[in-house]
Structures are given as structure tokens and as C-alpha cells.
PDB file of N, CA and C in Angstrom:
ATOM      1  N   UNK A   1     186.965 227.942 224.821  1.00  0.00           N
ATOM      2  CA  UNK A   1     186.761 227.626 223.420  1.00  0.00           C
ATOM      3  C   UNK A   1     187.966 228.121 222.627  1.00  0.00           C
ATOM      4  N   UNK A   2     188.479 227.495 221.830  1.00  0.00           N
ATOM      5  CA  UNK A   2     189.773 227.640 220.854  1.00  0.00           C
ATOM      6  C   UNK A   2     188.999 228.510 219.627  1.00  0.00           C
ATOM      7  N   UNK A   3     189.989 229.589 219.398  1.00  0.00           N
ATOM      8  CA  UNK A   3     189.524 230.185 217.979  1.00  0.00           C
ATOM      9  C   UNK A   3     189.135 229.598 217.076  1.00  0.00           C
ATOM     10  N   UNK A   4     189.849 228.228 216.732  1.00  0.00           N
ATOM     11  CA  UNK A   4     189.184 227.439 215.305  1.00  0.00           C
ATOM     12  C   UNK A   4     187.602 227.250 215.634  1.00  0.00           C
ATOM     13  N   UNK A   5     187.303 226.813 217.357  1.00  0.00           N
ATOM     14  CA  UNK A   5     185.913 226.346 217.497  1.00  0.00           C
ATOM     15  C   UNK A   5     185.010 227.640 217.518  1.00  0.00           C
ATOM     16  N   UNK A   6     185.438 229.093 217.849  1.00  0.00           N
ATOM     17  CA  UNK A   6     185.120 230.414 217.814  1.00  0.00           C
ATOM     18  C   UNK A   6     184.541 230.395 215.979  1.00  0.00           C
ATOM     19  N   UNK A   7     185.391 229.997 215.223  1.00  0.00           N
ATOM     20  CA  UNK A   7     185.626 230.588 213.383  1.00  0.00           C
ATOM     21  C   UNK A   7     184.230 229.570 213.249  1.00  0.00           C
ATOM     22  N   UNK A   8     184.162 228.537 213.330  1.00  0.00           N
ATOM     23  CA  UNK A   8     183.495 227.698 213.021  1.00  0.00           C
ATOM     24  C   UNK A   8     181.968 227.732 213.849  1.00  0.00           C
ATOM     25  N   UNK A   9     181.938 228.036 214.930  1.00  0.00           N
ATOM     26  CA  UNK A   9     180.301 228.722 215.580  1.00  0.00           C
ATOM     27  C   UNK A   9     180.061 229.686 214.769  1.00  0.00           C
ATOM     28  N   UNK A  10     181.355 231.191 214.359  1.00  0.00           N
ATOM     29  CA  UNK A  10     180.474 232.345 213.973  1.00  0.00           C
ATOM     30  C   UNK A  10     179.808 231.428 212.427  1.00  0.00           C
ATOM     31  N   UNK A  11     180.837 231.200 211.876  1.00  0.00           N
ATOM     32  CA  UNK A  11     180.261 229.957 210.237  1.00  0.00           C
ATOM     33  C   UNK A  11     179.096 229.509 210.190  1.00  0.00           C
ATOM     34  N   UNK A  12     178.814 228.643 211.284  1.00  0.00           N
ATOM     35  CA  UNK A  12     177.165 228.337 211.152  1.00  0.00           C
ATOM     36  C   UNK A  12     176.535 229.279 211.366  1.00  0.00           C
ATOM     37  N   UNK A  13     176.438 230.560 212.775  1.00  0.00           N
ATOM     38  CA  UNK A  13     175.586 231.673 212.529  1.00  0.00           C
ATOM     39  C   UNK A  13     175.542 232.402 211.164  1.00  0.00           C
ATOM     40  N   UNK A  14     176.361 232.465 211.057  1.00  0.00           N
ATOM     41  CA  UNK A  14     176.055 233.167 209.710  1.00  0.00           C
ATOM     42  C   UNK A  14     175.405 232.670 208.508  1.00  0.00           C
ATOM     43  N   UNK A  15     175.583 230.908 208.662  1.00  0.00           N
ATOM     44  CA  UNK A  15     174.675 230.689 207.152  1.00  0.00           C
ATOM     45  C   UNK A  15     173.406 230.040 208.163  1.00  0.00           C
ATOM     46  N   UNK A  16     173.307 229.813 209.299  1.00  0.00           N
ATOM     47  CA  UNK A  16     171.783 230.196 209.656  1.00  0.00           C
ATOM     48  C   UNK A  16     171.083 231.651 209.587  1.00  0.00           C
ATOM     49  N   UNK A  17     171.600 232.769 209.115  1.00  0.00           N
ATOM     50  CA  UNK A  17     171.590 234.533 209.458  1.00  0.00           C
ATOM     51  C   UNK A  17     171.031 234.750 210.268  1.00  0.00           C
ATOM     52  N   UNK A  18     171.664 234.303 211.601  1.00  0.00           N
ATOM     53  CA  UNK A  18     171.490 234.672 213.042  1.00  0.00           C
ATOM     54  C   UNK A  18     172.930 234.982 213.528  1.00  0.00           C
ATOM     55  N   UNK A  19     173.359 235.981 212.747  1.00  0.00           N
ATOM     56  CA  UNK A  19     174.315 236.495 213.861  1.00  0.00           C
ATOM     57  C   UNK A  19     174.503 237.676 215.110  1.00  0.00           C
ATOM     58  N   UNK A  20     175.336 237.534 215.795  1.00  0.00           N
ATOM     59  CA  UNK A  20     174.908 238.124 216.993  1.00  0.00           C
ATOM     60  C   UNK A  20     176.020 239.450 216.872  1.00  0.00           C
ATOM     61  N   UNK A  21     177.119 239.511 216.211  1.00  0.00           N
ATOM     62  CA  UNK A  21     177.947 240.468 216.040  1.00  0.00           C
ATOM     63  C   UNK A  21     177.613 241.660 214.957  1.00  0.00           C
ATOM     64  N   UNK A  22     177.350 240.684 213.637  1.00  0.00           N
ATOM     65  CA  UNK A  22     177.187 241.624 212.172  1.00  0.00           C
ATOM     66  C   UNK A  22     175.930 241.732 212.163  1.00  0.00           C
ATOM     67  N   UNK A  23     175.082 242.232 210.864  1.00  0.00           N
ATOM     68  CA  UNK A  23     174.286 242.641 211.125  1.00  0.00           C
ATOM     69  C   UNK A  23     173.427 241.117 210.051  1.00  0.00           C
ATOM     70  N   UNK A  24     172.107 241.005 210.108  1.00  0.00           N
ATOM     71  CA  UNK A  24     171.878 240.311 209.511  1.00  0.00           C
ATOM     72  C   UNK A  24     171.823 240.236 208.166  1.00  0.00           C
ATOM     73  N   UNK A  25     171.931 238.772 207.319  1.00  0.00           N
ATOM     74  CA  UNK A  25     172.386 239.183 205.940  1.00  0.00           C
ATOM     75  C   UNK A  25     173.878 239.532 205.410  1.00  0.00           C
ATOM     76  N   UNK A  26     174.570 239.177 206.500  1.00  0.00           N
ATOM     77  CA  UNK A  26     175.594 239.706 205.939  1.00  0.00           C
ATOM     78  C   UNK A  26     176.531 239.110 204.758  1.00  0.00           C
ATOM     79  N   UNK A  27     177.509 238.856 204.117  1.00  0.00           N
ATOM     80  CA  UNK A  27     178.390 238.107 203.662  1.00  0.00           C
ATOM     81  C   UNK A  27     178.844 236.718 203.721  1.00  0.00           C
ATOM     82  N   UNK A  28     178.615 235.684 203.738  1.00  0.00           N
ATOM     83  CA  UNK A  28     179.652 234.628 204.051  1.00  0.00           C
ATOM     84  C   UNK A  28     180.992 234.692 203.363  1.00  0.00           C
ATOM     85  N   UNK A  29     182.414 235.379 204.150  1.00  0.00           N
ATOM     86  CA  UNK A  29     183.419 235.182 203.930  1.00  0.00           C
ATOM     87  C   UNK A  29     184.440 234.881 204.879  1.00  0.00           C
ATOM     88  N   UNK A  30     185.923 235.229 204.567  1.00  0.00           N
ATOM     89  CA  UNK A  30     186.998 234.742 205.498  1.00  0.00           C
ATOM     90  C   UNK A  30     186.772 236.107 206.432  1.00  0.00           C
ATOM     91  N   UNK A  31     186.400 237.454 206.058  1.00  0.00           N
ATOM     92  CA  UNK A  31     186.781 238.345 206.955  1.00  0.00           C
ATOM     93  C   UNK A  31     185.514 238.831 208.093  1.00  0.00           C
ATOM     94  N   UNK A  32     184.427 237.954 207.341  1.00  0.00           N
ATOM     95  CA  UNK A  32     183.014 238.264 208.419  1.00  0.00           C
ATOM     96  C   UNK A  32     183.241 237.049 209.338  1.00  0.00           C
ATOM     97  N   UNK A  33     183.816 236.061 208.819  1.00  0.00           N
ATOM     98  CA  UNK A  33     183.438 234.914 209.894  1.00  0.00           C
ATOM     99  C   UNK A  33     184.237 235.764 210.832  1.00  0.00           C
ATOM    100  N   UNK A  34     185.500 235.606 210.557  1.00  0.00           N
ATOM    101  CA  UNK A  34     186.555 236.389 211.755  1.00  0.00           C
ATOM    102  C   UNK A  34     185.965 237.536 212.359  1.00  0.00           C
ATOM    103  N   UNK A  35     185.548 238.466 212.165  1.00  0.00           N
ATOM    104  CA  UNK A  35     184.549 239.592 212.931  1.00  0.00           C
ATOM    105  C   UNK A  35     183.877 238.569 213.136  1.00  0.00           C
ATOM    106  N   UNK A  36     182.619 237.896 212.980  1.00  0.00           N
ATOM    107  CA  UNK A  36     181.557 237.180 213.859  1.00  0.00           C
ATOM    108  C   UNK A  36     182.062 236.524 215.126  1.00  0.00           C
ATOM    109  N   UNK A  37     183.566 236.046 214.638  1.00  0.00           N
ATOM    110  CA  UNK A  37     183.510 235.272 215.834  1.00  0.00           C
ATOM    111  C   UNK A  37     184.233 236.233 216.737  1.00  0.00           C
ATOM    112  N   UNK A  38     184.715 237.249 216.501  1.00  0.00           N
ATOM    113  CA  UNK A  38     185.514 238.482 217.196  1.00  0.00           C
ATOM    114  C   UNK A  38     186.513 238.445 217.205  1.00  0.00           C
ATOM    115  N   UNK A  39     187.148 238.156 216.210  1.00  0.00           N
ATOM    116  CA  UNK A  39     188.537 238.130 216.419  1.00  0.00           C
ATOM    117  C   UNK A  39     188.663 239.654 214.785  1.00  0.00           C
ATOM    118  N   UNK A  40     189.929 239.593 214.677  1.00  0.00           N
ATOM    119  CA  UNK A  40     190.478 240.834 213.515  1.00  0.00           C
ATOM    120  C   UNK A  40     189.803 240.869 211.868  1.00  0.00           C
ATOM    121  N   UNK A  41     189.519 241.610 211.055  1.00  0.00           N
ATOM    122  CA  UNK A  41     189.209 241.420 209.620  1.00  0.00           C
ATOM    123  C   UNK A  41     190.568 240.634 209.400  1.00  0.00           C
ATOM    124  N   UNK A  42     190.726 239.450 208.195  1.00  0.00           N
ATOM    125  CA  UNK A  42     192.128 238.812 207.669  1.00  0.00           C
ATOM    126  C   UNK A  42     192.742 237.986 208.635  1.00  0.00           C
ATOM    127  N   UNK A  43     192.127 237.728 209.873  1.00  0.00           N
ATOM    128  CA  UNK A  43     192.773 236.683 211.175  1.00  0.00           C
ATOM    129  C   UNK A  43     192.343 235.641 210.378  1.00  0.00           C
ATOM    130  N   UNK A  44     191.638 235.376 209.549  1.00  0.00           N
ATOM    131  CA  UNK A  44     191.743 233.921 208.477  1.00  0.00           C
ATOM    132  C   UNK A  44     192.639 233.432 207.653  1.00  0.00           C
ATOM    133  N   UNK A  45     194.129 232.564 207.773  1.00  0.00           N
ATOM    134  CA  UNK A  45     194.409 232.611 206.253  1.00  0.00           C
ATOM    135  C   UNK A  45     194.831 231.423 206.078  1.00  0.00           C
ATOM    136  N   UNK A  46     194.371 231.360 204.956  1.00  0.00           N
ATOM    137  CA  UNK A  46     194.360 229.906 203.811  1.00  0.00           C
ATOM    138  C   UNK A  46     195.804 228.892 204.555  1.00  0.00           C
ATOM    139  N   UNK A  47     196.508 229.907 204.632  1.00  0.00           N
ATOM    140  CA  UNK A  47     198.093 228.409 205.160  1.00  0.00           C
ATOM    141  C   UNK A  47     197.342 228.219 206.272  1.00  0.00           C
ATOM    142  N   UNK A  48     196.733 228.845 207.342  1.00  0.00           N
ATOM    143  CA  UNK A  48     196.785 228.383 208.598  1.00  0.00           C
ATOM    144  C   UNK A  48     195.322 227.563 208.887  1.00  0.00           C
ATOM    145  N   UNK A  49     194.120 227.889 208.365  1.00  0.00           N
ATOM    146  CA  UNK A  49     192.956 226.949 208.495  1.00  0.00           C
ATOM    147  C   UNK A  49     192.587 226.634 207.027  1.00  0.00           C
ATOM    148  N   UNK A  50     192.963 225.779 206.534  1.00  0.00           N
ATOM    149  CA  UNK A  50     193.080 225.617 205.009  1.00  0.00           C
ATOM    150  C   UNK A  50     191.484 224.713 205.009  1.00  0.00           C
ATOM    151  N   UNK A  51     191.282 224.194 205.876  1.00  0.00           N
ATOM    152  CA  UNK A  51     189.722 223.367 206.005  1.00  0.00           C
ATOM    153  C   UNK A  51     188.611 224.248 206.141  1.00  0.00           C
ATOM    154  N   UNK A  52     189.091 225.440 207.283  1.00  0.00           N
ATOM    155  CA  UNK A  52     188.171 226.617 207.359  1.00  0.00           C
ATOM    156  C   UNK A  52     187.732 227.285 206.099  1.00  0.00           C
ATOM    157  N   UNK A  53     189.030 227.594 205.705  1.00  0.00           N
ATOM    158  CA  UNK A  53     188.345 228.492 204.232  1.00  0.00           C
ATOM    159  C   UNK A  53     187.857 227.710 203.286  1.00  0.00           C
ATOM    160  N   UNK A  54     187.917 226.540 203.386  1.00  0.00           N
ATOM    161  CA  UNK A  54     186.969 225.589 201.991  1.00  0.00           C
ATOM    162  C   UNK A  54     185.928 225.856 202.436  1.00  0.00           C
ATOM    163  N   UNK A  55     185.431 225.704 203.639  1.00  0.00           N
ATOM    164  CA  UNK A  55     183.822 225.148 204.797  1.00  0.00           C
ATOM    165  C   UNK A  55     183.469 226.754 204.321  1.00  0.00           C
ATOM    166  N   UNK A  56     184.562 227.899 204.444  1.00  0.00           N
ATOM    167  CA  UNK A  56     183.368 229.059 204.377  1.00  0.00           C
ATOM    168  C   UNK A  56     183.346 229.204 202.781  1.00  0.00           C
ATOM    169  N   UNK A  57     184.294 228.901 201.706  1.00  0.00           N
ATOM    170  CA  UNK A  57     183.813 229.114 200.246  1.00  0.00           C
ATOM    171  C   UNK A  57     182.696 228.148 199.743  1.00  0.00           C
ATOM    172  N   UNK A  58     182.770 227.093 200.026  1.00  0.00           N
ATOM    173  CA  UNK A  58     181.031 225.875 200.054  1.00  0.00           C
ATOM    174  C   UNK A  58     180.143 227.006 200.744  1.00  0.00           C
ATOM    175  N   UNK A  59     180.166 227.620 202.100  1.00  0.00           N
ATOM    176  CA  UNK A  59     179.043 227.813 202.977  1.00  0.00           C
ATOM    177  C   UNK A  59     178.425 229.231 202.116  1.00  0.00           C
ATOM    178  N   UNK A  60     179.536 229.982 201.044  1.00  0.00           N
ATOM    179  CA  UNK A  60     179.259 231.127 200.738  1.00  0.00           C
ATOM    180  C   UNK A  60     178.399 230.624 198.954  1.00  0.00           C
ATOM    181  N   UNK A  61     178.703 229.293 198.408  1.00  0.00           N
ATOM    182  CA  UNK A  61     178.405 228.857 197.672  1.00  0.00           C
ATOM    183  C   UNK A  61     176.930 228.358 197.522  1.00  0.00           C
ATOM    184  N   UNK A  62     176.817 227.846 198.640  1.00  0.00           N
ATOM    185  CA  UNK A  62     175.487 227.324 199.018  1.00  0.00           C
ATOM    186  C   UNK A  62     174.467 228.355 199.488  1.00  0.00           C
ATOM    187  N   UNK A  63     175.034 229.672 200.001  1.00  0.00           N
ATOM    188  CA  UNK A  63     174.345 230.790 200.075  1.00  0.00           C
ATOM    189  C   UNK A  63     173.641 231.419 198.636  1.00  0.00           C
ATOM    190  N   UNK A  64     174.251 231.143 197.975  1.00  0.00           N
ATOM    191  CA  UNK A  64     173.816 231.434 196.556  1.00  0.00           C
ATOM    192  C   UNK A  64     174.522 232.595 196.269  1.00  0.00           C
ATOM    193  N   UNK A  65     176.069 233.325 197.180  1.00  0.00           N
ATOM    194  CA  UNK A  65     176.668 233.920 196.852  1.00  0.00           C
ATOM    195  C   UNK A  65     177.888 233.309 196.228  1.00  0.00           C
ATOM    196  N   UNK A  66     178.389 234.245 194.981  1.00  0.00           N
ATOM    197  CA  UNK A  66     179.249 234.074 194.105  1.00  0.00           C
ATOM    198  C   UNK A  66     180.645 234.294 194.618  1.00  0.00           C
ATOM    199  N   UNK A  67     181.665 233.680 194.347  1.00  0.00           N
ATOM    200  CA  UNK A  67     182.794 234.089 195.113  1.00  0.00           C
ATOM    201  C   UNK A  67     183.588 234.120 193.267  1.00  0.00           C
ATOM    202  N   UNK A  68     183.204 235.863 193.242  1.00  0.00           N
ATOM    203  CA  UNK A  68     183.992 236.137 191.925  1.00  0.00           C
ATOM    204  C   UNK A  68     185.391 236.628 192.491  1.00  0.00           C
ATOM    205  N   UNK A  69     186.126 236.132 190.950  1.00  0.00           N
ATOM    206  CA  UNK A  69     187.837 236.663 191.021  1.00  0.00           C
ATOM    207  C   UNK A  69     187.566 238.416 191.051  1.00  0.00           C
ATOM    208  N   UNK A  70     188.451 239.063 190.816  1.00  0.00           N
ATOM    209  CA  UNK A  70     188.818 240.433 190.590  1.00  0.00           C
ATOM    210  C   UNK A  70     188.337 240.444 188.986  1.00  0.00           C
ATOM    211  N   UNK A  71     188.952 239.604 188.333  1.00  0.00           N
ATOM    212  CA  UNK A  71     188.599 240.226 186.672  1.00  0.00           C
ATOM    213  C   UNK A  71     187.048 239.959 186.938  1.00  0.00           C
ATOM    214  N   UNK A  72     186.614 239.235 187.302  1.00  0.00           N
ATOM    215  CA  UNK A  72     185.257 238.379 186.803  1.00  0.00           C
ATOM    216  C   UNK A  72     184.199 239.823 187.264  1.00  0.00           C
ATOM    217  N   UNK A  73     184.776 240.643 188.580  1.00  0.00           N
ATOM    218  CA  UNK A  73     184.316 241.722 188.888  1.00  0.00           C
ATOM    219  C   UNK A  73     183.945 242.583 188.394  1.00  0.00           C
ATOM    220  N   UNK A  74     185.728 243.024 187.467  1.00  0.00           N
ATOM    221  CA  UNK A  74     185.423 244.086 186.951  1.00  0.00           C
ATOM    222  C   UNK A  74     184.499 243.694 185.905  1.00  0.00           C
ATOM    223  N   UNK A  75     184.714 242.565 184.865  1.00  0.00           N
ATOM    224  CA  UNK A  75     183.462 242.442 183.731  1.00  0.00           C
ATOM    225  C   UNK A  75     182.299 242.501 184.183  1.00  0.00           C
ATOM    226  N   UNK A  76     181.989 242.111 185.379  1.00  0.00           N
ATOM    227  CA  UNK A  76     180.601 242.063 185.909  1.00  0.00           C
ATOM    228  C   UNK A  76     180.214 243.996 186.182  1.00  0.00           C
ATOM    229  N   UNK A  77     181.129 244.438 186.594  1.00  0.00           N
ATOM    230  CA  UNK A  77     181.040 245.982 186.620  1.00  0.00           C
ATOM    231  C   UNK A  77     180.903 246.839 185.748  1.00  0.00           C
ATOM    232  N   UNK A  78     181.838 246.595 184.317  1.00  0.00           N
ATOM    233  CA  UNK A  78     181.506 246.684 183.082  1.00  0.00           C
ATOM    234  C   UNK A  78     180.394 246.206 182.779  1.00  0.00           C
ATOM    235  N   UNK A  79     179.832 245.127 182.379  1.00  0.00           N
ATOM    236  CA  UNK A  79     178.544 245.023 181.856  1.00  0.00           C
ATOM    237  C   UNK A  79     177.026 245.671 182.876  1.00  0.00           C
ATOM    238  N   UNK A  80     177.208 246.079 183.888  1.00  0.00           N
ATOM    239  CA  UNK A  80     176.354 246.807 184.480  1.00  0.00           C
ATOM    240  C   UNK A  80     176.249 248.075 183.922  1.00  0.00           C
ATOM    241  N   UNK A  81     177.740 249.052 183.444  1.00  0.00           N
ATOM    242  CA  UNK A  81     177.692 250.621 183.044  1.00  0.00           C
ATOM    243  C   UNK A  81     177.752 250.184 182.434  1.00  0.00           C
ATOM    244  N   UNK A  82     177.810 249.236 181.078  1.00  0.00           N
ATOM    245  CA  UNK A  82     177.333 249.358 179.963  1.00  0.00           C
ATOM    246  C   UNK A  82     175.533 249.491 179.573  1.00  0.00           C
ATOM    247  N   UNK A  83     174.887 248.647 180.616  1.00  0.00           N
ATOM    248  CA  UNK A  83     173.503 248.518 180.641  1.00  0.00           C
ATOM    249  C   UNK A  83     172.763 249.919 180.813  1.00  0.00           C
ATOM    250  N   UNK A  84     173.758 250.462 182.158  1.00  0.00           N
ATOM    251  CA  UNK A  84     172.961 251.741 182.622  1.00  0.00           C
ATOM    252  C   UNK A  84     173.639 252.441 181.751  1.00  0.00           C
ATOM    253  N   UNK A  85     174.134 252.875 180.697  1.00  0.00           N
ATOM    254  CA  UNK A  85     174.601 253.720 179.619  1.00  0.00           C
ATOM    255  C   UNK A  85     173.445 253.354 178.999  1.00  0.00           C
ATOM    256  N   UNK A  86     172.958 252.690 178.026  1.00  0.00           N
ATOM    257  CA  UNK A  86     172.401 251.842 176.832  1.00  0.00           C
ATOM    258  C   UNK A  86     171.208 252.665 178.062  1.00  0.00           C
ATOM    259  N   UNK A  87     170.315 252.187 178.652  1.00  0.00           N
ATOM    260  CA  UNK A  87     169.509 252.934 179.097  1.00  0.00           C
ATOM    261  C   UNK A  87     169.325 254.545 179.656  1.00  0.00           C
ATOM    262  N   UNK A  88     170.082 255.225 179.749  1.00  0.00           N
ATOM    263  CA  UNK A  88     170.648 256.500 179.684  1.00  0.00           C
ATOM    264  C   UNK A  88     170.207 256.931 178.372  1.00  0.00           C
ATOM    265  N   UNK A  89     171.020 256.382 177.242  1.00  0.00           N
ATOM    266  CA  UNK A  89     170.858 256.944 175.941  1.00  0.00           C
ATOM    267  C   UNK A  89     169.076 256.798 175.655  1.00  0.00           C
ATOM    268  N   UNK A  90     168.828 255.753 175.761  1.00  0.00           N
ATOM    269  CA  UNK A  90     167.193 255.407 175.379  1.00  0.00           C
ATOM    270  C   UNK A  90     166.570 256.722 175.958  1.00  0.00           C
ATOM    271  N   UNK A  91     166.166 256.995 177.569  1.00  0.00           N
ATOM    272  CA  UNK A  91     165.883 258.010 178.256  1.00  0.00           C
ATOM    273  C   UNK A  91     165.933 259.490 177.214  1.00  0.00           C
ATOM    274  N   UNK A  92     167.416 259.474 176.939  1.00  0.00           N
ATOM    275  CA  UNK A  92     167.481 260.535 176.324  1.00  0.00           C
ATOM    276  C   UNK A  92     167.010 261.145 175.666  1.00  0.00           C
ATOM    277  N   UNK A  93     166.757 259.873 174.169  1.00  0.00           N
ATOM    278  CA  UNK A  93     166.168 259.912 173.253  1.00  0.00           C
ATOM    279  C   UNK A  93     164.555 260.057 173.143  1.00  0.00           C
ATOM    280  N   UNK A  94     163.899 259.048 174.500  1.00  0.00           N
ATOM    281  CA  UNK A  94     163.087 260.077 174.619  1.00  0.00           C
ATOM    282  C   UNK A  94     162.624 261.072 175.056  1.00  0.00           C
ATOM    283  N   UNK A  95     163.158 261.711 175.799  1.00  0.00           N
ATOM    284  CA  UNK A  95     162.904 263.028 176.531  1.00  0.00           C
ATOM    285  C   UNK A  95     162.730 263.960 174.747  1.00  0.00           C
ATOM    286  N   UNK A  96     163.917 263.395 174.289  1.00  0.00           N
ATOM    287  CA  UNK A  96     163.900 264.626 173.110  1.00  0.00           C
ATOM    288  C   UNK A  96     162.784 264.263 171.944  1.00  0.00           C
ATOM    289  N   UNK A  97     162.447 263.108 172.215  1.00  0.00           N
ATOM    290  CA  UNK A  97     160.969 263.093 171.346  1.00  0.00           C
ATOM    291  C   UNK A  97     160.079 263.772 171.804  1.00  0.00           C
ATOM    292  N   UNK A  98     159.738 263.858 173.339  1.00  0.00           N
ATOM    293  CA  UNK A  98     158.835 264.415 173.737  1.00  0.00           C
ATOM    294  C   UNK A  98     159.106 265.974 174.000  1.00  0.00           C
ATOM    295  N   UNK A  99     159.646 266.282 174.133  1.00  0.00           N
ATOM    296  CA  UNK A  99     160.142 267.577 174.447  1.00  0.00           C
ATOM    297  C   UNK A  99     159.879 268.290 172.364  1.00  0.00           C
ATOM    298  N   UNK A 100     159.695 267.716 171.494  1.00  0.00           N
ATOM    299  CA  UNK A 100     159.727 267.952 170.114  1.00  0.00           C
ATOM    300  C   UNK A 100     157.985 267.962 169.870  1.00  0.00           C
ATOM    301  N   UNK A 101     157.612 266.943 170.510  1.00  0.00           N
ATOM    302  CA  UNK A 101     156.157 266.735 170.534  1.00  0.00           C
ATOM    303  C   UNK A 101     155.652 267.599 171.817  1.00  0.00           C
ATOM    304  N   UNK A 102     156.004 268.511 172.477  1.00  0.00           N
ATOM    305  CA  UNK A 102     155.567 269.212 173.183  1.00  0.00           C
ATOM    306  C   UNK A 102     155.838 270.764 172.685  1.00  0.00           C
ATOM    307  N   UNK A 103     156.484 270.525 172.002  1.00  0.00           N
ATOM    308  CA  UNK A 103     156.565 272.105 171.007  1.00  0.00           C
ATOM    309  C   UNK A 103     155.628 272.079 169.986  1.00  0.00           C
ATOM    310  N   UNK A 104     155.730 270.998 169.090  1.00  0.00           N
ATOM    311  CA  UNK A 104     154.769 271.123 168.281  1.00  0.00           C
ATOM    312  C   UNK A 104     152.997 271.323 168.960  1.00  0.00           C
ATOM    313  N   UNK A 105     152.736 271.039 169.997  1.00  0.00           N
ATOM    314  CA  UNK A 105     151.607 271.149 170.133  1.00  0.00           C
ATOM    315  C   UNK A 105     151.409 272.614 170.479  1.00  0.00           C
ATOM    316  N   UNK A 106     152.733 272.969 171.353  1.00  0.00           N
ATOM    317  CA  UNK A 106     152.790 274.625 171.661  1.00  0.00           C
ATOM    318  C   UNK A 106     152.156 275.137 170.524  1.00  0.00           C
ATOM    319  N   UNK A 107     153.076 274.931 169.450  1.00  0.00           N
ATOM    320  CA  UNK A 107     153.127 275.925 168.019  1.00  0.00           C
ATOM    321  C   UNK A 107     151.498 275.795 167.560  1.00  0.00           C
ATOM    322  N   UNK A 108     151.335 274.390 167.645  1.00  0.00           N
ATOM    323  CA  UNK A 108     149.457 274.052 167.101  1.00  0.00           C
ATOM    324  C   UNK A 108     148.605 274.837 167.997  1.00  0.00           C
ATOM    325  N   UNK A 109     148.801 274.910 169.136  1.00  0.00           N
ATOM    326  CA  UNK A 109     147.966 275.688 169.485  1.00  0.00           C
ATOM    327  C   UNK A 109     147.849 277.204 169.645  1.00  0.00           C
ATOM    328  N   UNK A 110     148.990 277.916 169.528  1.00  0.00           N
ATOM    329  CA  UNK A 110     149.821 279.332 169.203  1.00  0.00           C
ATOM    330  C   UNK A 110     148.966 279.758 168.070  1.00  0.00           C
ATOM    331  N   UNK A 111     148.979 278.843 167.139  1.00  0.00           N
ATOM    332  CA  UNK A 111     148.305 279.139 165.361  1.00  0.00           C
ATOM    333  C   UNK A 111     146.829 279.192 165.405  1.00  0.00           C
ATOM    334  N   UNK A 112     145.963 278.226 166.061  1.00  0.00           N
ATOM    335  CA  UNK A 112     144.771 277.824 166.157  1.00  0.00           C
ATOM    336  C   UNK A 112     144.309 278.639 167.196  1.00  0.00           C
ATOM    337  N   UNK A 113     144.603 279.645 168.083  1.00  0.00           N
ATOM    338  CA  UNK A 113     144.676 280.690 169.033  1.00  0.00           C
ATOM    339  C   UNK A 113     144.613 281.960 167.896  1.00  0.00           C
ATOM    340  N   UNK A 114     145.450 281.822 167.232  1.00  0.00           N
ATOM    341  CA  UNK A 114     145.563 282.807 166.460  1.00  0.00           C
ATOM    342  C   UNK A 114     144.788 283.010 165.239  1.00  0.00           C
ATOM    343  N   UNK A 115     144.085 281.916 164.648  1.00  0.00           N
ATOM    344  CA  UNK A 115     143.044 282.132 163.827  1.00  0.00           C
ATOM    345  C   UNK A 115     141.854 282.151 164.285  1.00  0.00           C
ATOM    346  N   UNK A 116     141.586 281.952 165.879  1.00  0.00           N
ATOM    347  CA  UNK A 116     140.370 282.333 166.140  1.00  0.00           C
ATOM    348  C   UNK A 116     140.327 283.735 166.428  1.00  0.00           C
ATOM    349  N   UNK A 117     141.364 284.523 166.415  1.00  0.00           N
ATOM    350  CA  UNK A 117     140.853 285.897 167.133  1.00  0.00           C
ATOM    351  C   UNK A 117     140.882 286.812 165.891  1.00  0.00           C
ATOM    352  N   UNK A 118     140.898 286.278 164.767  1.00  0.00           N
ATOM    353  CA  UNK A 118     140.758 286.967 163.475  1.00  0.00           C
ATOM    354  C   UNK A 118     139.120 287.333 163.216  1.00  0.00           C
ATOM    355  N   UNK A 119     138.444 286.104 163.648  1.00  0.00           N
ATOM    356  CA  UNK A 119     137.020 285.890 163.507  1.00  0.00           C
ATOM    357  C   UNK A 119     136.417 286.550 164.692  1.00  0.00           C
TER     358      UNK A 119
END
């Protein structure tokens, strides 16, 4: 079997997720097919199977995985710590409500402790 026919078996295992190398679930990209089919991470490149890497960006497309740029990343990374910030602060805010409403009841009951033992 020729490596191209190697790249192109691991390709279908993988978007059937029956592969026999990685683990299941894994990625559809240029550097899993190449591990699936056993050959090096980056033994894929665009000058040399230029048909291959379309078949695996469709196969990773149709997976319902996204094949983001680098910027598209980082914004996507950014708007995640922005989310988990914005929820951080909320948390915060209430801990310190409650932590305010857990004193005051201290104090209410400190006082109401304390006017019964007058009687």
C-alpha cells in the first residue's frame, strides 16, 4: 500500500471514529491523519497532497469541527476569559451579599440572646 492509500484509509477511520492508532474521538486533521496512518506529525503538506488536505478540511468540516485561523482563536479565547471573568465577578458579588447577610443575622441573634437573659 502507497502512503497516499495509507493517508486516505487512516481519513475514513477517523471520520467513521474507528481508529485503530489514536484514541477515539480524536481530531480530523493533517497531523492525526498522518499518525493514524503511521507515518510522522506534519508528513502532510499542502504542496505535496494538495487533494489530501482539501478531503481532510471537508472531512473535518463535516465533522462539525471548525478549522479556525490563529486570530479567530485567539478571539474565541478572549471571549471565553471574558465570560469566565463576568462570572467570577457575579460569584463575588455574591458571596459578599451573603457573607453581609450572614453577619447580620449573627448580630440579630447576639442582641435577641441578649435581651433574653435580662428577663
Amino acid at each position: 500500500m502507497s502512503a497516499l492509500n495509507d493517508y486516505y484509509a487512516a481519513l475514513e477511520r477517523l471520520k467513521a471514529n474507528k481508529p485503530t492508532v489514536l484514541p477515539k474521538g480524536s481530531a480530523i486533521n493533517n497531523d492525526t491523519v498522518a499518525l493514524e496512518a503511521g507515518r510522522k506529525r506534519g508528513s502532510i503538506k499542502k504542496s505535496r497532497h494538495a487533494a489530501l488536505v482539501q478531503a481532510i478540511e471537508l472531512a473535518a468540516q463535516q465533522a462539525g469541527q471548525n478549522v479556525l485561523s490563529p486570530t479567530q482563536r485567539v478571539e474565541k479565547a478572549k471571549s471565553k476569559t471574558k465570560a469566565v471573568k463576568t462570572d467570577y465577578e457575579k460569584l463575588q458579588e455574591d458571596y459578599e451579599r451573603l457573607l453581609e447577610k450572614a453577619n447580620s443575622l449573627l448580630l440579630e441573634n447576639f442582641e435577641l440572646r441578649q435581651n433574653t437573659r435580662i428577663f
